[in-house]
Structures are given as C-alpha cells and as structure tokens.
Protein backbone atom coordinates (compact mmCIF):
# COMPACT_ATOMS: atom_id res chain seq x y z
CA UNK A 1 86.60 27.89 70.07
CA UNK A 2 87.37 32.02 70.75
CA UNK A 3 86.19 34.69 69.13
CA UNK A 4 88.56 37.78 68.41
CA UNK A 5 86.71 41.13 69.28
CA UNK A 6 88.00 44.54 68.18
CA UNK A 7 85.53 47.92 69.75
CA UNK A 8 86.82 51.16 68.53
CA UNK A 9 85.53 54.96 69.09
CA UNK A 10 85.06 57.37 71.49
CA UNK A 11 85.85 57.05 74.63
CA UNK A 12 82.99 57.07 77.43
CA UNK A 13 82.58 55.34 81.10
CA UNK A 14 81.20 52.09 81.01
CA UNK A 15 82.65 50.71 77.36
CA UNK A 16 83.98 47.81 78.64
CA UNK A 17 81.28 46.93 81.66
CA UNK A 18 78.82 47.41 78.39
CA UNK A 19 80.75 44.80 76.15
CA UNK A 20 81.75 42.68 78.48
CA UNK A 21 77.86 42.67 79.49
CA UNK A 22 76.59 41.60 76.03
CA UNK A 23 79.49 39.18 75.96
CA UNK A 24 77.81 37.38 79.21
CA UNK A 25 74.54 37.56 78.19
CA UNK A 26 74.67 35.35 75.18
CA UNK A 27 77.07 32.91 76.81
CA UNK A 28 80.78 34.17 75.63
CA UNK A 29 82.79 34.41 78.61
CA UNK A 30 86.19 36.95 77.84
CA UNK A 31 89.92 35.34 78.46
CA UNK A 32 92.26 38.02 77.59
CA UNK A 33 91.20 41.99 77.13
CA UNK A 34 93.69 44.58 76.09
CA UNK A 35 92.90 48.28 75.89
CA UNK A 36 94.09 51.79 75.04
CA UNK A 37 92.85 55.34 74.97
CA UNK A 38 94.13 57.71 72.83
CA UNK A 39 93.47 61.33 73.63
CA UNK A 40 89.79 60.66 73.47
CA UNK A 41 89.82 57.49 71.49
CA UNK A 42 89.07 54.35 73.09
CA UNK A 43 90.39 50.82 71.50
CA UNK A 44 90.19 47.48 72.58
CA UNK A 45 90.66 44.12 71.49
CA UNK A 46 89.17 40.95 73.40
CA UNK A 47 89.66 37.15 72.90
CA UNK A 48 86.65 35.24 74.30
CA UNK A 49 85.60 31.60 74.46
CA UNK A 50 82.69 30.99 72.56
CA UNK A 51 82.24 26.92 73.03
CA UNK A 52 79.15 27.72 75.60
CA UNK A 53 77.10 30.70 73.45
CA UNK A 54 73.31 30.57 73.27
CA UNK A 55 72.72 31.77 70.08
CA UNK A 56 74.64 31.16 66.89
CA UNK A 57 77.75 32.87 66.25
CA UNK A 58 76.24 34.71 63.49
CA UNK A 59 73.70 36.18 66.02
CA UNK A 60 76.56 36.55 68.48
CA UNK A 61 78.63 39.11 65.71
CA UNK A 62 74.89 41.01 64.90
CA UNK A 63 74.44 41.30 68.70
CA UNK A 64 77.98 42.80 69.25
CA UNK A 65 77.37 45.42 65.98
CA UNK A 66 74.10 46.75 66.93
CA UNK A 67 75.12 46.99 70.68
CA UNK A 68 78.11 49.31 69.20
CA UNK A 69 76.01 51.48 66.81
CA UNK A 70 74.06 51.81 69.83
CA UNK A 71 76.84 53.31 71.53
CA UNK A 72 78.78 54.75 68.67
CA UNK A 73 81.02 52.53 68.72
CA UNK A 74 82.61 50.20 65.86
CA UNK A 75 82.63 46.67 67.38
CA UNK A 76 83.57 43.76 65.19
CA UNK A 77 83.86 39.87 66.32
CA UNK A 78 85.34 38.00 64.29
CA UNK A 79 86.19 33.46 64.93
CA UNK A 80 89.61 32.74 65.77
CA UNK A 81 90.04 30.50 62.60
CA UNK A 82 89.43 32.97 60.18
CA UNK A 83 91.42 35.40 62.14
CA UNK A 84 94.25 33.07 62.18
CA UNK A 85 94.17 32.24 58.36
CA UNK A 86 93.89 35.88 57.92
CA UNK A 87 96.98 36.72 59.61
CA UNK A 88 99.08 33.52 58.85
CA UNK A 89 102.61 33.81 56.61
C-alpha cells in the first residue's frame, strides 16, 4: 500500500529533511519524491509505502497536517486507492 503526499508553502531549509523525518518516525518509508520551488514557493509531492506504519493511517494523515501547520506549510496524505479512483477516466 502507498500513500500520495502533497506539502505546499513557503519555502525554508529543512522542508524535506522535516517531512521525510515524520515520514520515518511512524514507519512510512518514501519511494519516489518530486519537488519544485517557485520564486519562494516550495511544492512537493511524495509517494511512500505505508504497509509497515505504526499507527493507523488516519493518525499517519493527522501527524503529517499538524507537523505542516507547525511549519506553515499545507501537507496533505492522501491512500493511493482513493487517489487512483480520484484521478481515473
């Protein structure tokens, strides 16, 4: 199972190293990371494997969100299913 990540906002040192940390810490571990910065905006989009998390995925998405309001940043995880039937023809 993967979760899609998006993280959006200002751009500062240490997005990435931050997300990535939180990631690691509750068992996602990332497979693919693509990201951009815009002038000062910072976007990126992550895919991560989620088969090994400690906590619930539910926990996992909460985790991510308050880590990003913590940095001002808009971070938003979302399962690869639902992505997938979102974007599906």
């Amino acid at each position: 199972m993967k979760a899609v990540i998006t993280v959006t906002g200002k751009d500062s040192m240490g997005i990435i190293a931050g997300v990535a940390g939180v990631c690691a810490e509750l068992g996602a571990n990332i497979v693919d990371i693509s990201q951009s910065v815009l002038q000062e905006y910072f976007a990126m989009i992550m895919l991560a494997d989620i088969d090994k998390l400690n906590v619930d995925f539910a926990q996992f998405v909460d985790t991510l969100e308050a880590f990003g309001k913590e940095k001002g940043l808009t971070i938003h995880a979302m399962h690869e299913d639902i992505f997938n039937t979102m974007h599906h023809i």
